[in-house]
Protein backbone atom coordinates (compact mmCIF):
# COMPACT_ATOMS: atom_id res chain seq x y z
CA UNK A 1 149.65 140.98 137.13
CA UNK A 2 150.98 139.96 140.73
CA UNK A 3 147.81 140.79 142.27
CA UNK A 4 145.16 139.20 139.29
CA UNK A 5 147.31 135.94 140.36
CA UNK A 6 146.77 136.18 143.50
CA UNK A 7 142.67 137.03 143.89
CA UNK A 8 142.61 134.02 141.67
CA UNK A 9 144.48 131.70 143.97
CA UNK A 10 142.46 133.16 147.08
CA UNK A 11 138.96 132.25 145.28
CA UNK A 12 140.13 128.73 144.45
CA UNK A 13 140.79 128.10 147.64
CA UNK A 14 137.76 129.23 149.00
CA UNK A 15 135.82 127.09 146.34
CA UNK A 16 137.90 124.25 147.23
CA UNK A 17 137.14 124.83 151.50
CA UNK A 18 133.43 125.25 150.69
CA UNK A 19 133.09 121.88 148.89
CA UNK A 20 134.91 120.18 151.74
CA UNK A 21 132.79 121.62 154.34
CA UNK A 22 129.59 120.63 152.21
CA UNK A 23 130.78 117.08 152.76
CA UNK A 24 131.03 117.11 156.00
CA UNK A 25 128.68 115.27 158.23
CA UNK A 26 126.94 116.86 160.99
CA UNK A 27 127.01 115.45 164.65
CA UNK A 28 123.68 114.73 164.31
CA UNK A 29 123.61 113.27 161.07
CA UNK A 30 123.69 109.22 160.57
CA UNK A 31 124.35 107.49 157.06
CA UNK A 32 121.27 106.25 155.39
CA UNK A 33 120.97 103.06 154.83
CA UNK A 34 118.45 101.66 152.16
CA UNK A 35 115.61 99.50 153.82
CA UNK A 36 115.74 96.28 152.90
CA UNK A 37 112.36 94.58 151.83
CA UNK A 38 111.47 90.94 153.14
CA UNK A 39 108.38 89.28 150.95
CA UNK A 40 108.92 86.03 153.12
CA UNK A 41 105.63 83.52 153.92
CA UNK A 42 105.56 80.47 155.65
CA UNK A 43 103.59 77.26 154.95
CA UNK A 44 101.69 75.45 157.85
CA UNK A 45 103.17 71.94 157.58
CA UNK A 46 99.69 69.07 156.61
CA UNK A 47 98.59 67.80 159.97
CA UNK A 48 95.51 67.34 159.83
CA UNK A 49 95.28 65.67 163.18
CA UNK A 50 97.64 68.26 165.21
CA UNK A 51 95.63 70.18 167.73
CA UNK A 52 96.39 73.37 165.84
CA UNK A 53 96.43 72.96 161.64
CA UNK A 54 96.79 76.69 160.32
CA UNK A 55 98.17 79.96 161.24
CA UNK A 56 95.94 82.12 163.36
CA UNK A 57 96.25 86.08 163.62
CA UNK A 58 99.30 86.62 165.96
CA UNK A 59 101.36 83.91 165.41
CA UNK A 60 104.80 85.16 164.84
CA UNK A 61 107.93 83.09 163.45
CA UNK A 62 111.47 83.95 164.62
CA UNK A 63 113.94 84.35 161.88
CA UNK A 64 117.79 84.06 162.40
CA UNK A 65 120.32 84.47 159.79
CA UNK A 66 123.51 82.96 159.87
CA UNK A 67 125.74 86.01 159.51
CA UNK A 68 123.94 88.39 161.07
CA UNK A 69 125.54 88.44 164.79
CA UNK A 70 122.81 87.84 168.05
CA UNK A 71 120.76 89.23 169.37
CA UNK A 72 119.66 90.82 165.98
CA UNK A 73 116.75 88.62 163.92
CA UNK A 74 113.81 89.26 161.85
CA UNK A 75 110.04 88.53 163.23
CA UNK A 76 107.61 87.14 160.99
CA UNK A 77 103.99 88.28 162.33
CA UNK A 78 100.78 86.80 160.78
CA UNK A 79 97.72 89.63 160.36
CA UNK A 80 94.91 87.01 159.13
CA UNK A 81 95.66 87.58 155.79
CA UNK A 82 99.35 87.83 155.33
CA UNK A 83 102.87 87.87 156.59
CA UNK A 84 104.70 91.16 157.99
CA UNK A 85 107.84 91.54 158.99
CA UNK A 86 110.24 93.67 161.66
CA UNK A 87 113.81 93.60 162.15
CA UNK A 88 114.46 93.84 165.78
CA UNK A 89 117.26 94.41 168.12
CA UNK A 90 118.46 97.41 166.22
CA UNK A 91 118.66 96.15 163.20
CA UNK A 92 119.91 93.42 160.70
CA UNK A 93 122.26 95.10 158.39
CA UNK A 94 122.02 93.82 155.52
CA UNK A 95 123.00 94.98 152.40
CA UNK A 96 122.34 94.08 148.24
CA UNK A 97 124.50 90.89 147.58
CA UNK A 98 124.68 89.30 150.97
CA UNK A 99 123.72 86.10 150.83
CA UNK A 100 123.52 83.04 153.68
CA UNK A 101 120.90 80.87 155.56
CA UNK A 102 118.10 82.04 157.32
CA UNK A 103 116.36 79.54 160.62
CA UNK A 104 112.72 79.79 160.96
CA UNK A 105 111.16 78.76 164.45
CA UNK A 106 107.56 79.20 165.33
CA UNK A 107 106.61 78.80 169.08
CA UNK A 108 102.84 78.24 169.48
CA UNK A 109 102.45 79.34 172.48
CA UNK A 110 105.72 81.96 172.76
CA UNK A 111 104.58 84.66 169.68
CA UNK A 112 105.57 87.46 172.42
CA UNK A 113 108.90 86.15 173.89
CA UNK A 114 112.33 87.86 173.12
CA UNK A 115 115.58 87.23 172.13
CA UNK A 116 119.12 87.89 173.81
CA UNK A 117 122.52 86.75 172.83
CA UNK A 118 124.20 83.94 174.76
CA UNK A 119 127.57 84.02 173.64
CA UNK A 120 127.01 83.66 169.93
CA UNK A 121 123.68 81.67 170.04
CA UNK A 122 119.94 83.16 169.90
CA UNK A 123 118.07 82.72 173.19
CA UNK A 124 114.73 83.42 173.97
CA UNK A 125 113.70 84.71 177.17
CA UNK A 126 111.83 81.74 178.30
CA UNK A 127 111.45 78.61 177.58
CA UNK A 128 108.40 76.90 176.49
CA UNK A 129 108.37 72.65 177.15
CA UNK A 130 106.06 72.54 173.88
CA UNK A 131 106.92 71.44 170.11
CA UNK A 132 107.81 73.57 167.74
CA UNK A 133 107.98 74.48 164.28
CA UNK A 134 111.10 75.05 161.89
CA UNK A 135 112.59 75.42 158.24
CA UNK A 136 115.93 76.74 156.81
CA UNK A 137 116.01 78.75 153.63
CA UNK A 138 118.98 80.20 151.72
CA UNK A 139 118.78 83.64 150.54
CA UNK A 140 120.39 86.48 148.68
CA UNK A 141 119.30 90.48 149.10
CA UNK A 142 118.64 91.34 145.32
CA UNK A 143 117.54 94.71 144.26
CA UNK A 144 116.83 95.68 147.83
CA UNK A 145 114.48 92.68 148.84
CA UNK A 146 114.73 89.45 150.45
CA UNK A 147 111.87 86.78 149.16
CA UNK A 148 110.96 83.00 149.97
CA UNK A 149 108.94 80.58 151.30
CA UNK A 150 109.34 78.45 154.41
CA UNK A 151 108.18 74.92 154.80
CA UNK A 152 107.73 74.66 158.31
CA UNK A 153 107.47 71.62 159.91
CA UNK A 154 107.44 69.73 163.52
CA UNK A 155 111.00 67.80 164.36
CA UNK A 156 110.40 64.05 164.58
CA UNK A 157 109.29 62.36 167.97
CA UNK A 158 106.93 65.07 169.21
CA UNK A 159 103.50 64.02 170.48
CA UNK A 160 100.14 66.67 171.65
CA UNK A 161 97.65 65.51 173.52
CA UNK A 162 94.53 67.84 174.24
CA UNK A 163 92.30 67.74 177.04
CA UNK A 164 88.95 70.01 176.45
CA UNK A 165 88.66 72.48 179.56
CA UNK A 166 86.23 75.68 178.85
CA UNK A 167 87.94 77.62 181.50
CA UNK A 168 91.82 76.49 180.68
CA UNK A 169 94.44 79.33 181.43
CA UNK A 170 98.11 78.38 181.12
CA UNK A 171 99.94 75.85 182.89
CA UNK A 172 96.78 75.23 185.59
CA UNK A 173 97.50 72.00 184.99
CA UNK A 174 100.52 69.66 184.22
CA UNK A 175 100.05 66.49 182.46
CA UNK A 176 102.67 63.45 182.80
CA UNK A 177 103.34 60.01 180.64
CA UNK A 178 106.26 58.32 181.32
CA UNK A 179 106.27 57.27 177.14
CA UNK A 180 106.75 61.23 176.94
CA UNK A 181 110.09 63.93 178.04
CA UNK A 182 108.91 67.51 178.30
CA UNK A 183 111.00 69.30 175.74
CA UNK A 184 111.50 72.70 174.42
CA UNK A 185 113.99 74.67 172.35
CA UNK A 186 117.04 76.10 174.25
CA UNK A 187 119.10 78.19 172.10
CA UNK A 188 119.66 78.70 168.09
CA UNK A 189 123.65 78.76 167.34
CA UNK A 190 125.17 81.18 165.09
CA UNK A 191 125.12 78.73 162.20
CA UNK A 192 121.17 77.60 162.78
CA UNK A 193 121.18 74.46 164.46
CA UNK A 194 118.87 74.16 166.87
CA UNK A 195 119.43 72.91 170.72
CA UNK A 196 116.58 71.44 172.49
CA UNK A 197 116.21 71.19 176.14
CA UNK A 198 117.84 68.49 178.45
CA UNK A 199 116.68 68.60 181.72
CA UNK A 200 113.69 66.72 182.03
CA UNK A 201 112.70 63.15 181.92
CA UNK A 202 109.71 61.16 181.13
CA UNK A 203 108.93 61.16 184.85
CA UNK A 204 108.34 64.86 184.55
CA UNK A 205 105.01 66.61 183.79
CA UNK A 206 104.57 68.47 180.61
CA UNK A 207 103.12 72.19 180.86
CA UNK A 208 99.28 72.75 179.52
CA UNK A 209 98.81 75.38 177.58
CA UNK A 210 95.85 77.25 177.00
CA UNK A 211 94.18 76.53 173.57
CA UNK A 212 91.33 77.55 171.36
CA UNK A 213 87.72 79.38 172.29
CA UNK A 214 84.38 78.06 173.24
CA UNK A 215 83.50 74.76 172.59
CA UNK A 216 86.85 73.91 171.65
CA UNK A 217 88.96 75.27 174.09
CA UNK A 218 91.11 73.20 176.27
CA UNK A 219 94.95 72.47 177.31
CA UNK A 220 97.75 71.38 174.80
CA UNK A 221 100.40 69.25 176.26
CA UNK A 222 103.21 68.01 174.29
CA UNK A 223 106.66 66.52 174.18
CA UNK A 224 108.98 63.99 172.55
CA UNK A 225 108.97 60.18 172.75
CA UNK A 226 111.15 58.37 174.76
CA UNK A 227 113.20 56.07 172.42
CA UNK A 228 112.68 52.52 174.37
CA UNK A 229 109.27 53.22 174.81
CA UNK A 230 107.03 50.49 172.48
CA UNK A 231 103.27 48.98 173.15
CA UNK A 232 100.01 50.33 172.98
CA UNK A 233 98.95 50.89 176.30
CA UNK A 234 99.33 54.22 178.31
CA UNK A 235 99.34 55.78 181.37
CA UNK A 236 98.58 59.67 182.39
CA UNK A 237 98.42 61.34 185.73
CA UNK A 238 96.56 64.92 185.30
CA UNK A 239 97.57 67.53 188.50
CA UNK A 240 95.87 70.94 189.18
CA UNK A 241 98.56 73.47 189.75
CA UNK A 242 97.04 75.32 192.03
CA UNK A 243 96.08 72.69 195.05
CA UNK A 244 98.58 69.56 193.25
CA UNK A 245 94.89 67.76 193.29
CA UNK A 246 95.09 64.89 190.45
CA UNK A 247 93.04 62.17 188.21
CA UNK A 248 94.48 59.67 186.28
CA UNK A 249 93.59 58.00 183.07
CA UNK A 250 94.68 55.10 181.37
CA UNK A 251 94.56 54.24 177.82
CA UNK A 252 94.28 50.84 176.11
CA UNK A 253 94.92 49.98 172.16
CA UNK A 254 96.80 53.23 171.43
CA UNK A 255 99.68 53.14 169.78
CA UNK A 256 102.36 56.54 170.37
CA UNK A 257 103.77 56.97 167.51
CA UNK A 258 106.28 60.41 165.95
CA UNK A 259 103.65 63.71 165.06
CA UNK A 260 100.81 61.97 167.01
CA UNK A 261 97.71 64.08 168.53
CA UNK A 262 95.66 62.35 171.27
CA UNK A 263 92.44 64.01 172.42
CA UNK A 264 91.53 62.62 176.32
CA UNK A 265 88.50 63.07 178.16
CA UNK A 266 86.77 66.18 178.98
CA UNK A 267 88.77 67.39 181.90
CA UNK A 268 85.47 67.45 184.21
CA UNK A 269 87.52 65.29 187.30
CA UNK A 270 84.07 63.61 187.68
CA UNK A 271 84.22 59.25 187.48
CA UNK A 272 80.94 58.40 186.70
CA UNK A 273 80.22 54.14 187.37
CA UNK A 274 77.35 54.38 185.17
CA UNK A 275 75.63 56.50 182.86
CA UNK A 276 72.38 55.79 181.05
CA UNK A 277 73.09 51.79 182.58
CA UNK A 278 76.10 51.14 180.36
CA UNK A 279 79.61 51.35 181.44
CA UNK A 280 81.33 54.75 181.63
CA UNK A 281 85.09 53.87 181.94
CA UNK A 282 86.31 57.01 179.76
CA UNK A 283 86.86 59.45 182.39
CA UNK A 284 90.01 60.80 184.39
CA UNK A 285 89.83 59.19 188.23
CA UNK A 286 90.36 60.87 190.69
CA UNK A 287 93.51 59.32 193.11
CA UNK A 288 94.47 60.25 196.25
CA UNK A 289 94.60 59.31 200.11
CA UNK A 290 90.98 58.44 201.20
CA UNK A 291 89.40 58.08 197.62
CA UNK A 292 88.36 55.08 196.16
CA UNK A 293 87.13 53.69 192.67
CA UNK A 294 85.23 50.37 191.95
CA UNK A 295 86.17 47.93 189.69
CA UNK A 296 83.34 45.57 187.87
CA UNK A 297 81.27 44.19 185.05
CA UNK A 298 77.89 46.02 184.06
CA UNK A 299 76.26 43.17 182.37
CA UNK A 300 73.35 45.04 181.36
CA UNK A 301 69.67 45.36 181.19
CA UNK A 302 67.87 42.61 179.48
CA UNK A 303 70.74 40.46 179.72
CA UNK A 304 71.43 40.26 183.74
CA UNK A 305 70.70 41.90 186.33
CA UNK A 306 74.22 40.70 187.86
CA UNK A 307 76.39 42.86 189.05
CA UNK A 308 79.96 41.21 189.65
CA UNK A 309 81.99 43.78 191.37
CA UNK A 310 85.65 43.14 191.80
CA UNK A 311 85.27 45.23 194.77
CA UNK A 312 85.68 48.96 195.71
CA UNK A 313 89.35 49.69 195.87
CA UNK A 314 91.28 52.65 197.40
CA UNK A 315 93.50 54.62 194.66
CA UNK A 316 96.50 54.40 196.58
CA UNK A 317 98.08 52.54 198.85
CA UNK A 318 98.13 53.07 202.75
CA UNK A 319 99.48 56.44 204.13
CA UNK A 320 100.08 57.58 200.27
CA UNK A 321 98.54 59.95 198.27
CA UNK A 322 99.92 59.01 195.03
CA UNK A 323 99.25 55.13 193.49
CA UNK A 324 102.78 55.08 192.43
CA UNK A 325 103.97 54.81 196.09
CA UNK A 326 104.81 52.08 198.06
CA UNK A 327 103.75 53.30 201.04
CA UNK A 328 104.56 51.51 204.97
CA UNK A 329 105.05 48.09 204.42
CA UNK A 330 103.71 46.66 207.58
CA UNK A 331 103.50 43.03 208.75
CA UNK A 332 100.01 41.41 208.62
CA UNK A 333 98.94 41.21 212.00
CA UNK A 334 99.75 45.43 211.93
CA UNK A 335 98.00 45.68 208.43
CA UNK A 336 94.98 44.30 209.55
CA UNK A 337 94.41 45.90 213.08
CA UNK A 338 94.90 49.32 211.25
CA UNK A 339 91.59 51.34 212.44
CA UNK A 340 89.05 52.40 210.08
CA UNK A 341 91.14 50.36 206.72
CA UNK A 342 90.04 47.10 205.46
CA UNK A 343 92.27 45.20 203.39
CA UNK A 344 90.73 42.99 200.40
CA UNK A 345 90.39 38.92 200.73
CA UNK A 346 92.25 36.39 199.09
CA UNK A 347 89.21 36.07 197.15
CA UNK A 348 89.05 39.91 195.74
CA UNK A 349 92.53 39.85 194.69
CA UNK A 350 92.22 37.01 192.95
CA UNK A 351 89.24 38.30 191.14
CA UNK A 352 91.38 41.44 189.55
CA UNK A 353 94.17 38.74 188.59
CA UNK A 354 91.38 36.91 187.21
CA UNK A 355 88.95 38.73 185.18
CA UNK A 356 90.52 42.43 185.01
CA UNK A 357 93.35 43.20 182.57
CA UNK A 358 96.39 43.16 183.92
CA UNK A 359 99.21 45.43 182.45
CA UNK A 360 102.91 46.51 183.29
CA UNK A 361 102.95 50.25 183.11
CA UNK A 362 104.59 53.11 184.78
CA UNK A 363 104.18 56.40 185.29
CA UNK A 364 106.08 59.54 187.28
CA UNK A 365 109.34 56.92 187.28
CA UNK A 366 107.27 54.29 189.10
CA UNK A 367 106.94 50.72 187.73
CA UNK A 368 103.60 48.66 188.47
CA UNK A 369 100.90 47.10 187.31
CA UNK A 370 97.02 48.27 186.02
CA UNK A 371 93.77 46.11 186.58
CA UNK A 372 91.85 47.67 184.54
CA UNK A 373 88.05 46.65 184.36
CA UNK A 374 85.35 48.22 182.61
CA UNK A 375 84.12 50.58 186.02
CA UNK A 376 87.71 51.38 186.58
CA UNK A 377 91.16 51.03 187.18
CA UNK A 378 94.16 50.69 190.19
CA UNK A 379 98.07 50.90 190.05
CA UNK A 380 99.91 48.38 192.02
CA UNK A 381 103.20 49.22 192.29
CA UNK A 382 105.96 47.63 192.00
CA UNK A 383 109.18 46.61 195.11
CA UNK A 384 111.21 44.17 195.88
CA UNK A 385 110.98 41.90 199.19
CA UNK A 386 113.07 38.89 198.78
CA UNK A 387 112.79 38.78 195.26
CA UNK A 388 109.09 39.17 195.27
CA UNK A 389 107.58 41.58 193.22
CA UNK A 390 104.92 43.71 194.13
CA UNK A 391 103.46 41.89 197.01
CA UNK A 392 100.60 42.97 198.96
CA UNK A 393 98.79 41.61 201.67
CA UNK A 394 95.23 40.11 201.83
CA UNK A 395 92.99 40.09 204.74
CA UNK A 396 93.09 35.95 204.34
CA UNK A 397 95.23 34.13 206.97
CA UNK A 398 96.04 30.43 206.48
CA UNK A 399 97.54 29.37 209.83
CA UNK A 400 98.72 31.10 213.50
CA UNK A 401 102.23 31.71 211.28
CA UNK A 402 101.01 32.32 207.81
CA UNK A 403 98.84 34.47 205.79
CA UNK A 404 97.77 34.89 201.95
CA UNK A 405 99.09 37.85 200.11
CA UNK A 406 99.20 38.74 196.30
CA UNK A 407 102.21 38.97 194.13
CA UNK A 408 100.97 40.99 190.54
CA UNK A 409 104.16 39.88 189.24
CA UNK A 410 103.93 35.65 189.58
CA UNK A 411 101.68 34.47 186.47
CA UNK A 412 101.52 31.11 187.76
CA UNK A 413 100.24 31.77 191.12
CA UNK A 414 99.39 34.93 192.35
CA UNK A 415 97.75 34.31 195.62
CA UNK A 416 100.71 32.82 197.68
CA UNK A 417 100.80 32.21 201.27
CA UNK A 418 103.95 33.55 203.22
CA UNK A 419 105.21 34.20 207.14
CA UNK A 420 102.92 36.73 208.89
CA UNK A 421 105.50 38.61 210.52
CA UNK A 422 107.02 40.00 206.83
CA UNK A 423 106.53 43.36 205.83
CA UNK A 424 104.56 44.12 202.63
CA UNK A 425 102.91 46.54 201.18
CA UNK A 426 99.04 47.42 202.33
CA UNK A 427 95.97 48.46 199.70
CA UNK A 428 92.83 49.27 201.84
CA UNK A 429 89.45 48.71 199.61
CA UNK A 430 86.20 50.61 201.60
CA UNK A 431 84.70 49.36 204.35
C-alpha cells in the first residue's frame, strides 16, 4: 500500500512540474499585444483662397496623445484616396479602455520630419517658419479600434503669399514684410498645447517654399501678423539666396487681414516701363547699388504724347545697396562734387512730393517713405538731423552758405533751404 502511495505522489508531481514549465516564457519570447486599429480622417479646413485647399498624396499629419509619453505618436499619411496610419517610435501602447486627447498637426511642407522627446514635449527635427494646421479630438480604444474625425484648421493671424516661379526649389528665395513675423511650431507639450516659435521679428525674411507643378508652381511664404500693424498699403523686399540679389514690390489698397492669401507678381526680376504703351507698374524692381528705376506718367496714345517723368532715380541711396539705408551723410558741397553721381534738383524732388503718392512704410526694421508713381517706386528713409526727418539734399543751392534739400517728413514745406556745410543724406538719380 506504501508503495501505490507513493508512485501516486511521484506522478502528481511530475504533472504539476510539467504544467509549470509549459508556462514558462522563453528568452526569446515577447507578450503579444493586440494591434490596435486607428480609422482616423482629417478634414481640409474651407479656404478657398489659401495657396493649397485639399490634401495631396503624401501629406502626413502628426498625432500626439496626451498620455502616451514622447517621443512615441501616431502618423497620419494620405494615399490619394484615404488615410493610413503608423505608430512610430516603438510603439504607442495602448490598450481597450484608455481614453484621453489626441493633437493633430499637419506641416505642409515637413510630411518627412521626425520627432524626439525634449523633456516631456514632442519636437520635430526641424523647424519649418510656415503655418500650420491643427485639431484636438478626444478618444477612447473600444473593441480594439480608435475612430474620429479631425477638423483641421490654420491658428488665427497667419498670412501666405505666393509668388509663381516655374523653377522654385526650397528656400532659393526669402521674402520679408515688416506687417509679417516668420513663425513656426516649436514643440507640442505632454498635454497638447502647442508652442510656436519666438525668435524672429517682422524685420526678418520668411522662408519660400517650393509649391505646386507646371503652370502653377511657385514659392509659398507665410507667417503671422504683427498685432500693431493696420492700413492697406505694403511693402516686400524679395532676395535670391544664392547671390543675396533682391527686387522689391510694393502694394497699394490691400488690406492684411487673419487667413489671408496674396498672390504677387510673376517672380521674373524684370521692371518693364512700358508694355504694349500702357503703364506696367506690377512688377518686382530690382534695388541695389548702381540700379535705377524711373518714376512718371504714361499719358497715352491718342490722348498725349507727353511724357512727364519725375525723373530716373537710383534705388538706393549713396554707397548702399539696400533702400532702407541711410547711407554717408555728406555735406553739400561733398555731395555734389561726388564723381560720376548726380543728385536731383529742387525741382525733381518737388515733383515726387507733388504728383507721386507719398506713403510711410517700412520694411527690414527701417522706417521711410514710398513715392510711388505709376512707372515705379523709391524708399526714402527715414533719420534724424536736428529734428529733421528724412532729409536729403538737392543739387539746388540758394546762396554761397545755403542750399535746398528735401525733408519727406514736413507736409507744409518740403523743399527747405538749410546751411551747406550740414550733413544729410545723398540719393543720386542717372546722369
Amino acid at each position: 500500500m506504501m508503495k501505490k502511495y507513493l508512485i501516486l505522489l511521484i506522478m502528481a508531481v511530475a504533472v504539476f512540474v510539467s504544467c509549470g514549465q509549459e508556462n514558462l516564457l522563453r528568452e526569446d519570447e515577447t507578450v503579444q499585444v493586440t494591434p490596435i486599429t486607428f480609422n482616423l480622417t482629417a478634414n481640409h479646413p474651407d479656404a478657398t483662397k489659401a495657396v493649397k485647399t485639399g490634401w495631396e498624396a503624401g501629406d502626413a499629419i502628426f498625432v500626439f496623445f496626451n498620455k502616451v509619453a514622447a517621443p512615441k505618436f501616431l502618423k497620419m499619411t494620405y494615399n490619394g484616396t484615404g488615410w493610413t496610419c503608423a505608430e512610430m517610435n516603438g510603439g504607442l501602447g495602448l490598450k481597450n479602455g484608455d481614453s484621453g486627447m489626441m493633437r493633430a498637426v499637419f506641416l505642409p511642407f515637413g510630411s518627412d520630419a521626425t520627432v524626439s522627446a525634449d523633456g516631456e514635449s514632442f519636437v520635430f527635427n526641424e523647424t519649418y517658419y510656415t503655418y500650420y494646421l491643427t485639431a484636438t479630438l478626444d478618444y477612447t480604444v473600444s473593441n480594439g479600434k480608435v475612430s474620429g474625425a479631425f477638423q483641421m484648421e490654420i491658428p488665427d493671424d497667419y498670412v501666405q503669399f505666393f509668388v509663381e516661379d516655374a523653377d522654385a526649389q526650397d528656400e532659393a528665395y526669402q521674402l520679408g514684410c515688416d506687417a509679417v513675423i516668420p513663425t513656426g511650431v516649436a514643440s507640442i507639450s505632454a498635454n497638447g498645447t502647442i508652442t510656436e516659435t519666438s525668435d524672429k521679428t517682422a524685420a526678418d525674411d520668411m522662408l519660400g517654399y517650393a509649391y505646386g507643378s507646371g503652370d502653377n508652381k511657385g514659392y509659398l511664404f507665410s507667417g503671422k501678423l504683427t498685432t500693431w500693424k493696420y492700413g492697406s498699403n505694403y511693402y516686400f523686399a524679395k532676395t535670391k539666396t544664392a547671390d543675396g540679389s533682391r527686387a522689391d514690390y510694393f502694394v497699394t489698397g490691400k488690406t492684411l487681414t487673419s487667413h489671408s492669401a496674396v498672390k504677387l507678381p510673376a517672380n521674373d526680376n524684370v521692371y518693364a516701363t512700358q508694355k504694349d504703351g500702357l503703364p506696367n507698374d506690377g512688377k518686382w524692381i530690382p534695388v541695389g547699388s548702381g540700379i535705377t528705376v524711373q518714376l512718371g506718367k504714361f499719358y497715352g496714345e491718342g490722348v498725349s504724347e507727353e511724357f512727364a517723368s519725375y525723373g530716373t532715380w537710383h534705388t538706393c541711396n549713396y554707397n548702399c545697396t539696400k533702400p532702407e539705408e541711410i547711407g554717408d551723410l555728406l555735406t553739400f558741397d561733398q555731395a555734389n562734387s561726388i564723381e560720376g553721381i548726380t543728385l536731383p534738383t529742387k525741382g525733381q524732388f518737388a515733383m515726387i512730393r507733388n504728383y507721386c503718392s507719398m506713403t510711410t512704410m517700412s520694411i527690414h526694421g527701417g522706417i521711410g517713405k514710398v513715392a510711388n508713381a505709376n512707372l515705379g517706386f523709391i524708399f526714402l528713409p527715414l533719420w534724424y538731423m536736428n529734428y529733421k526727418l528724412g532729409a536729403h539734399w538737392t543739387s539746388t543751392p540758394l546762396d554761397n552758405e545755403q542750399a535746398y534739400y528735401f525733408e519727406p517728413y514736413e507736409y507744409d514745406e518740403p523743399i527747405v533751404a538749410g546751411g551747406r556745410t550740414v550733413a544729410r543724406a545723398v540719393r543720386p538719380i542717372a546722369n
